[in-house]
N, C-alpha and C. Protein backbone atom coordinates (compact mmCIF):
# COMPACT_ATOMS: atom_id res chain seq x y z
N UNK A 1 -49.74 58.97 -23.55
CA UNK A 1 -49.55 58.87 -22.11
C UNK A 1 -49.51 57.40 -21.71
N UNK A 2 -48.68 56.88 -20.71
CA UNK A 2 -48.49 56.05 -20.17
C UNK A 2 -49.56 55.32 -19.20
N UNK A 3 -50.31 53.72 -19.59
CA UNK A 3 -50.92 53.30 -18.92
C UNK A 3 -50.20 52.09 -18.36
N UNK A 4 -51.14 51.67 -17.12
CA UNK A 4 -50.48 50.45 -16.14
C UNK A 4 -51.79 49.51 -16.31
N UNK A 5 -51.38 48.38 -15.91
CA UNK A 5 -52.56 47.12 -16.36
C UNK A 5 -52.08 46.93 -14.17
N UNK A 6 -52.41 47.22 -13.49
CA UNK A 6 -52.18 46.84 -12.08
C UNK A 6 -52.90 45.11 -11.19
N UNK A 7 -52.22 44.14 -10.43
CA UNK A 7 -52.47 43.06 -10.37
C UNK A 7 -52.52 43.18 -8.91
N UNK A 8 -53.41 42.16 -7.77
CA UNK A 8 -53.36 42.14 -6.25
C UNK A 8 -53.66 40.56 -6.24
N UNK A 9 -52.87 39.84 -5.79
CA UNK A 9 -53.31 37.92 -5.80
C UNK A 9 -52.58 37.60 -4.79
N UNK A 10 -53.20 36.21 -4.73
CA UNK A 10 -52.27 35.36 -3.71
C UNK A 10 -51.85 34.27 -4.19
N UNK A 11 -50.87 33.60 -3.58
CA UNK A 11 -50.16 32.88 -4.30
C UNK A 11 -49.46 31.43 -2.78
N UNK A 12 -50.17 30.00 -3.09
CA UNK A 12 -49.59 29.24 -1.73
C UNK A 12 -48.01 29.63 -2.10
N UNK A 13 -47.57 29.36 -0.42
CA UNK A 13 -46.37 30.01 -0.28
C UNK A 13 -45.60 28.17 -0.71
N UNK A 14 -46.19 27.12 -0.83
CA UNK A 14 -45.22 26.37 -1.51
C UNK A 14 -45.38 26.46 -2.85
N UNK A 15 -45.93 27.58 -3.77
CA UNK A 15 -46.00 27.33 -5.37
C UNK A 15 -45.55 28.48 -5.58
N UNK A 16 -44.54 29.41 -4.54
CA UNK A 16 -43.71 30.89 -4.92
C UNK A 16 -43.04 30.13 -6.01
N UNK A 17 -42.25 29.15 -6.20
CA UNK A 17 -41.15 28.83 -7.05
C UNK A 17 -42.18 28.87 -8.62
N UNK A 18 -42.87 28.43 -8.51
CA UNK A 18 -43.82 27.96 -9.40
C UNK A 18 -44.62 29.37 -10.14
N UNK A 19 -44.64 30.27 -9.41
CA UNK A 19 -45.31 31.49 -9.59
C UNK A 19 -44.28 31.91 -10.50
N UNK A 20 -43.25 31.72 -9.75
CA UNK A 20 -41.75 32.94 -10.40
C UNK A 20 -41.64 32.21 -11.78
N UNK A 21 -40.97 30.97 -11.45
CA UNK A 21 -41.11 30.45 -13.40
C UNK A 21 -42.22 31.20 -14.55
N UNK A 22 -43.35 30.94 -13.94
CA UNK A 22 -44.55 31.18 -15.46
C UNK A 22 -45.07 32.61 -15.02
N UNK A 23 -44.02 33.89 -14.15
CA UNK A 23 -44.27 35.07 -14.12
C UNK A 23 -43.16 35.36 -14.86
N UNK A 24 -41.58 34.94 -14.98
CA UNK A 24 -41.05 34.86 -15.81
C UNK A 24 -41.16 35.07 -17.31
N UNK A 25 -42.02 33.56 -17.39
CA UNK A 25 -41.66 33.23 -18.57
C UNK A 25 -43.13 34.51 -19.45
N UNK A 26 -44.28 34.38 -18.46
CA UNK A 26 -45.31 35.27 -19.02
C UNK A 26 -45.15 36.62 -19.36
N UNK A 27 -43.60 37.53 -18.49
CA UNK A 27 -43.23 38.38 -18.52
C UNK A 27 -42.57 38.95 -20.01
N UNK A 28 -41.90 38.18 -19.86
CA UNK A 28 -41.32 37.45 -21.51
C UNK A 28 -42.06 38.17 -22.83
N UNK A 29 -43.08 36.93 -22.54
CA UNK A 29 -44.19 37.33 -23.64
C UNK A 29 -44.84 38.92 -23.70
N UNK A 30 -45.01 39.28 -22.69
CA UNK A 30 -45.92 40.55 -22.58
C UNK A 30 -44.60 41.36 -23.41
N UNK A 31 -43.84 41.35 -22.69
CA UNK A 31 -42.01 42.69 -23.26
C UNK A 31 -42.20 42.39 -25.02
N UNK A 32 -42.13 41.02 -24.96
CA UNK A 32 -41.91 41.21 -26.39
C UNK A 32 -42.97 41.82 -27.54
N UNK A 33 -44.14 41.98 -26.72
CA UNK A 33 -45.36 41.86 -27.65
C UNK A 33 -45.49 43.51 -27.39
N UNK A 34 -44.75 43.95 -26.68
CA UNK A 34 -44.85 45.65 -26.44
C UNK A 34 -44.39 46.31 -25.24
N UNK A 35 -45.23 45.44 -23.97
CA UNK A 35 -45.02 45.98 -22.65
C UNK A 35 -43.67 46.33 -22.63
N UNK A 36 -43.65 47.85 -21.61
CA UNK A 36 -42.91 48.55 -21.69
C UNK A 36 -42.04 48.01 -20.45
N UNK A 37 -42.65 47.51 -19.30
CA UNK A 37 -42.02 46.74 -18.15
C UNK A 37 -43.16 45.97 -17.45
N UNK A 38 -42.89 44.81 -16.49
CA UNK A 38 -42.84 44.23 -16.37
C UNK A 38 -42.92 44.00 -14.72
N UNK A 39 -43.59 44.27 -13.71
CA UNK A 39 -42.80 44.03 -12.44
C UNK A 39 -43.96 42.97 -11.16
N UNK A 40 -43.35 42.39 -10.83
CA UNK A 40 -44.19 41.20 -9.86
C UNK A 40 -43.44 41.15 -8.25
N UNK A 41 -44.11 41.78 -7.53
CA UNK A 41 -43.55 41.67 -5.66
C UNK A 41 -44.33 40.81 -4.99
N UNK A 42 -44.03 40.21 -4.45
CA UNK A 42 -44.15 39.55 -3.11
C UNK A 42 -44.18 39.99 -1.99
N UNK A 43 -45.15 40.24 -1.25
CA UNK A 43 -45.67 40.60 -0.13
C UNK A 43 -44.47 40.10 1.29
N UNK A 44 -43.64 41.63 1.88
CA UNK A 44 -43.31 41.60 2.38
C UNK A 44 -43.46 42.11 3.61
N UNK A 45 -44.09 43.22 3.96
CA UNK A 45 -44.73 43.43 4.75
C UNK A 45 -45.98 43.61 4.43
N UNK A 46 -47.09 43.02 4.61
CA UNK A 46 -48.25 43.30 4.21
C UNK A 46 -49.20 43.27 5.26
N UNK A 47 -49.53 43.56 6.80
CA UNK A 47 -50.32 43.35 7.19
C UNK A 47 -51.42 42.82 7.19
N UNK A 48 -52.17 41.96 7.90
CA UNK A 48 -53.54 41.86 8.00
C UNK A 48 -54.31 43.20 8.78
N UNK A 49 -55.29 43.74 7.81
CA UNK A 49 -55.79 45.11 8.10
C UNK A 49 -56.97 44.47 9.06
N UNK A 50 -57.55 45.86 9.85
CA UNK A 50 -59.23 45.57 10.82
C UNK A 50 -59.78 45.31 10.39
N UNK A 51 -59.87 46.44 9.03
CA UNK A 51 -60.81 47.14 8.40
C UNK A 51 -60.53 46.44 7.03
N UNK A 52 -59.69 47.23 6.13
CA UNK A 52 -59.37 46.87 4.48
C UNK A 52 -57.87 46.65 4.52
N UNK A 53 -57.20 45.85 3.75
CA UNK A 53 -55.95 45.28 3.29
C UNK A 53 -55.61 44.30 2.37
N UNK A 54 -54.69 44.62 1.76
CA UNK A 54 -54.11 43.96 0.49
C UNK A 54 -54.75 41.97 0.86
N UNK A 55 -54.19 41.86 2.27
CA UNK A 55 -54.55 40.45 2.25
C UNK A 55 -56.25 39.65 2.38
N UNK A 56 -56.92 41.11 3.29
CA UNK A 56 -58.12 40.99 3.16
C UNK A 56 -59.08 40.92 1.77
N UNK A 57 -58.47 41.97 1.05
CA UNK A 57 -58.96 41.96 -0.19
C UNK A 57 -58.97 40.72 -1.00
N UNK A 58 -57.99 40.25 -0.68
CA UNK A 58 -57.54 38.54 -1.98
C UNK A 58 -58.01 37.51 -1.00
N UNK A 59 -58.64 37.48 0.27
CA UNK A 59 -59.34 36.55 1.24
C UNK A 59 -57.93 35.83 1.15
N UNK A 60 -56.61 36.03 1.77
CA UNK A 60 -55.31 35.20 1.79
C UNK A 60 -55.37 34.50 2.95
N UNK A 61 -55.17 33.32 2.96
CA UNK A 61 -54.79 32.40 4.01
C UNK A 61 -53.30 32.33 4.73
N UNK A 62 -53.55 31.75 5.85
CA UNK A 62 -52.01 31.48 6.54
C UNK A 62 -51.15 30.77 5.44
N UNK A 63 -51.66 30.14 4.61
CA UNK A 63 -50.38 29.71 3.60
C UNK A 63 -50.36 30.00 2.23
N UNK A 64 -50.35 31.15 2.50
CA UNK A 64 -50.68 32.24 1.35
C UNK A 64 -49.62 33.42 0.86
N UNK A 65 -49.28 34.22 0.13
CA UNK A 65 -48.49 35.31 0.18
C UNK A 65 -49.31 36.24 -0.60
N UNK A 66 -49.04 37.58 -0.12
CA UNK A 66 -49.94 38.92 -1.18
C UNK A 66 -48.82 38.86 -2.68
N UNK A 67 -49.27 38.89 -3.57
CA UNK A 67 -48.40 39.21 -4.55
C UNK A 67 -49.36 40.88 -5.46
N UNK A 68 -48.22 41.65 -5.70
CA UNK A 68 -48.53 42.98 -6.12
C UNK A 68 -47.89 43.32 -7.42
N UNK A 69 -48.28 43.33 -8.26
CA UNK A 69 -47.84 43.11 -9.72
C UNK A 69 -48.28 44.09 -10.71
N UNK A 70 -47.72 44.61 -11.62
CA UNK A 70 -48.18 45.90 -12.27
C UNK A 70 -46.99 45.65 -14.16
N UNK A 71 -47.88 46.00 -15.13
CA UNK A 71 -47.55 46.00 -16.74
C UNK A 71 -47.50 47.38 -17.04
N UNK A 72 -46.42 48.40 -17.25
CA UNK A 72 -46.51 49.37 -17.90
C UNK A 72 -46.89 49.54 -19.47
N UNK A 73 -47.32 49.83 -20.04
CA UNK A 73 -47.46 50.18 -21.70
C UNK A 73 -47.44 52.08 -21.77
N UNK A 74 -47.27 51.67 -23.11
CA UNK A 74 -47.01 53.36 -23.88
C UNK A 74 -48.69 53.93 -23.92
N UNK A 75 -49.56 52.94 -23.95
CA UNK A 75 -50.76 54.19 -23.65
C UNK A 75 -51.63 53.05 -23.99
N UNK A 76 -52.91 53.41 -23.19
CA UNK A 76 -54.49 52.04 -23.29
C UNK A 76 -54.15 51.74 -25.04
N UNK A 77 -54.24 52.53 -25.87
CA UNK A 77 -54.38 52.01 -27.04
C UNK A 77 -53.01 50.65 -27.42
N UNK A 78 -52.30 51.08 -26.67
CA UNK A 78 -51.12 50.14 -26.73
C UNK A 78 -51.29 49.29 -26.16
N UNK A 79 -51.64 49.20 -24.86
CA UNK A 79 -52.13 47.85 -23.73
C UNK A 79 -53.02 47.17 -24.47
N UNK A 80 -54.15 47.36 -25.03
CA UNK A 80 -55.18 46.84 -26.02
C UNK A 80 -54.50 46.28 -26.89
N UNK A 81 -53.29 46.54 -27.69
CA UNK A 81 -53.21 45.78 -28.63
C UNK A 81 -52.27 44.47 -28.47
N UNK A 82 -51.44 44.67 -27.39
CA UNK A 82 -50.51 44.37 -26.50
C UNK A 82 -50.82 42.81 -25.68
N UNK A 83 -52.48 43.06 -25.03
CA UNK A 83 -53.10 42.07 -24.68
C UNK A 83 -53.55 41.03 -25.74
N UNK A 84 -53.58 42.38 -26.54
CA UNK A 84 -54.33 40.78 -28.20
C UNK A 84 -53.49 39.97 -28.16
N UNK A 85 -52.48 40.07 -28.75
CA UNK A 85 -51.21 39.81 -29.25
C UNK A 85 -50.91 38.69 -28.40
N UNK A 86 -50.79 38.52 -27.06
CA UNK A 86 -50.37 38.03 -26.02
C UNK A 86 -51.39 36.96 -25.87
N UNK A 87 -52.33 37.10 -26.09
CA UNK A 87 -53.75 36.33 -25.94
C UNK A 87 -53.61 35.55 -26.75
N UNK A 88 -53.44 35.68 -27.73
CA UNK A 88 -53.41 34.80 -28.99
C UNK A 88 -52.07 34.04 -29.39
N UNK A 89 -50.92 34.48 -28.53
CA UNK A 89 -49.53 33.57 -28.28
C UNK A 89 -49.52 32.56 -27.70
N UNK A 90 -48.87 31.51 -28.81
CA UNK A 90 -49.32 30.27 -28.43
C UNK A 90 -48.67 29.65 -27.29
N UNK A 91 -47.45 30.33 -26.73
CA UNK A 91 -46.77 30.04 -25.42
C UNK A 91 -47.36 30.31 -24.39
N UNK A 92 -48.52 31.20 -24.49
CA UNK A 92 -49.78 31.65 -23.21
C UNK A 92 -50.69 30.63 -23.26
N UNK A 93 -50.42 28.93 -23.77
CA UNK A 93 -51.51 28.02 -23.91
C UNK A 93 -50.26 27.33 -23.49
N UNK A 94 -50.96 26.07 -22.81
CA UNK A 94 -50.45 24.98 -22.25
C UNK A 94 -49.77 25.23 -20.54
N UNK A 95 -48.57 25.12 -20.57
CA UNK A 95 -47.91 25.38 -19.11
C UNK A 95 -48.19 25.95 -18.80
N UNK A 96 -48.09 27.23 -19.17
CA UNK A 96 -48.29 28.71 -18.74
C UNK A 96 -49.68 29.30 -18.40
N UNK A 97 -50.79 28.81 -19.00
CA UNK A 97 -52.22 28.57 -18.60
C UNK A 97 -52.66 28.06 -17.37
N UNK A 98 -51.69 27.16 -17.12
CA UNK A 98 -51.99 26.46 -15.87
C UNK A 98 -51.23 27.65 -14.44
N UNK A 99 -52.05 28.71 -14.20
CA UNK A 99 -51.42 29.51 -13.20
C UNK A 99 -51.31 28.95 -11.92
N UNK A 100 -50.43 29.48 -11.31
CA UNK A 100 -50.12 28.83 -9.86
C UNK A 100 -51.03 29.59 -8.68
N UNK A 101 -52.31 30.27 -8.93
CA UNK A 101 -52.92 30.94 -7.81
C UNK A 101 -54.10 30.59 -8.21
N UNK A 102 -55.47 31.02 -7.47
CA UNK A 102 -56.58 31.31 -7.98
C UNK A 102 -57.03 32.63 -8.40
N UNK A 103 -56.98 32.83 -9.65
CA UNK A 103 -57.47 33.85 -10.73
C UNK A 103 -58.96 34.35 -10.14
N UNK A 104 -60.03 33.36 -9.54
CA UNK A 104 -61.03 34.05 -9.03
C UNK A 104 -60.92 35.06 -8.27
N UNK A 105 -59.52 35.21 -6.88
CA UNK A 105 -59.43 35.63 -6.27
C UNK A 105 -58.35 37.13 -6.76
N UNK A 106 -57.66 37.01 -7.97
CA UNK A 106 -57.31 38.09 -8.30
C UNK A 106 -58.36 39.37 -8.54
N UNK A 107 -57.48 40.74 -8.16
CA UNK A 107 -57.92 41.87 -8.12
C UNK A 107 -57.15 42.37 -9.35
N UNK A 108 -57.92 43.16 -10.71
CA UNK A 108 -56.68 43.83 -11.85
C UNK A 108 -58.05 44.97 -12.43
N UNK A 109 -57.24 45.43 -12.75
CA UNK A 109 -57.74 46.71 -13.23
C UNK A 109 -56.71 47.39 -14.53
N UNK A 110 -57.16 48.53 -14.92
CA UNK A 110 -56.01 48.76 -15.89
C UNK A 110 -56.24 50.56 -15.51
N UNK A 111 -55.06 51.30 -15.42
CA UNK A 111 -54.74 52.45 -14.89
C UNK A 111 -54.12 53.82 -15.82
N UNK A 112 -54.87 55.05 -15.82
CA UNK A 112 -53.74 56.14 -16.08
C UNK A 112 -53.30 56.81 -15.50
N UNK A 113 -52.50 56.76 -15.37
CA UNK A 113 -51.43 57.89 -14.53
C UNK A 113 -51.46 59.08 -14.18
N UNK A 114 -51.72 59.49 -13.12
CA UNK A 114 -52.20 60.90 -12.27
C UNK A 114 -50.97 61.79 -12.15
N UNK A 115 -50.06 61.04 -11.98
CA UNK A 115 -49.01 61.80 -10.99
C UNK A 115 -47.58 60.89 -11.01
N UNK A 116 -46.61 61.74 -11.85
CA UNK A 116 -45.27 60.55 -12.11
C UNK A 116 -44.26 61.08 -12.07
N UNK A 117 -43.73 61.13 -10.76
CA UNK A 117 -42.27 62.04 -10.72
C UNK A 117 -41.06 61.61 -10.80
């Protein structure tokens, strides 16, 4: 069965360019090492909620964007091995290390699939 590795961050809206390169290039790496896809959005409508919201959640600032990002794999045992692999690629050291958001403030989790029509 099919698992998702799911992502919620923010990202300054002058380092979008900067995001997209080393989501790119990180994308890259993950496909080749297994991941089944790959997908990274940018907060287009995203409200600021009362209560709870995507932007509340990542504490996003006025010069900020929600970014919503999600890794399919063929199943946790696959994501597990998938992440090794990737972890230990030496193109995931140097540039690409240097992320364009704050990682404290990311939300990720890893997911199975309830319901897939």
């Amino acid at each position: 069965m099919a698992y998702v590795d799911g992502f919620v961050m923010v990202v300054p809206k002058d380092r979008i360019d900067d995001y997209e390169k080393v989501a790119q290039e990180a994308g890259a790496v993950w496909k080749e090492h297994g991941a089944q896809s790959v997908m990274e959005c940018i907060g287009d409508d995203v409200p600021y909620g009362e209560l709870t919201s995507f932007p509340r959640a990542v504490q996003a600032g006025e010069d900020e964007v929600v970014f919503f990002s999600w890794i399919v794999y063929e199943s946790r045992e696959a994501r597990d091995s998938v992440n090794e692999r990737v972890m230990a690629d030496e193109r995931m050291k140097g540039d690409m290390a240097q992320m364009p958001f704050d990682g404290k403030r990311m939300i990720y989790g890893g997911f199975r699939p309830l319901v897939h029509l």
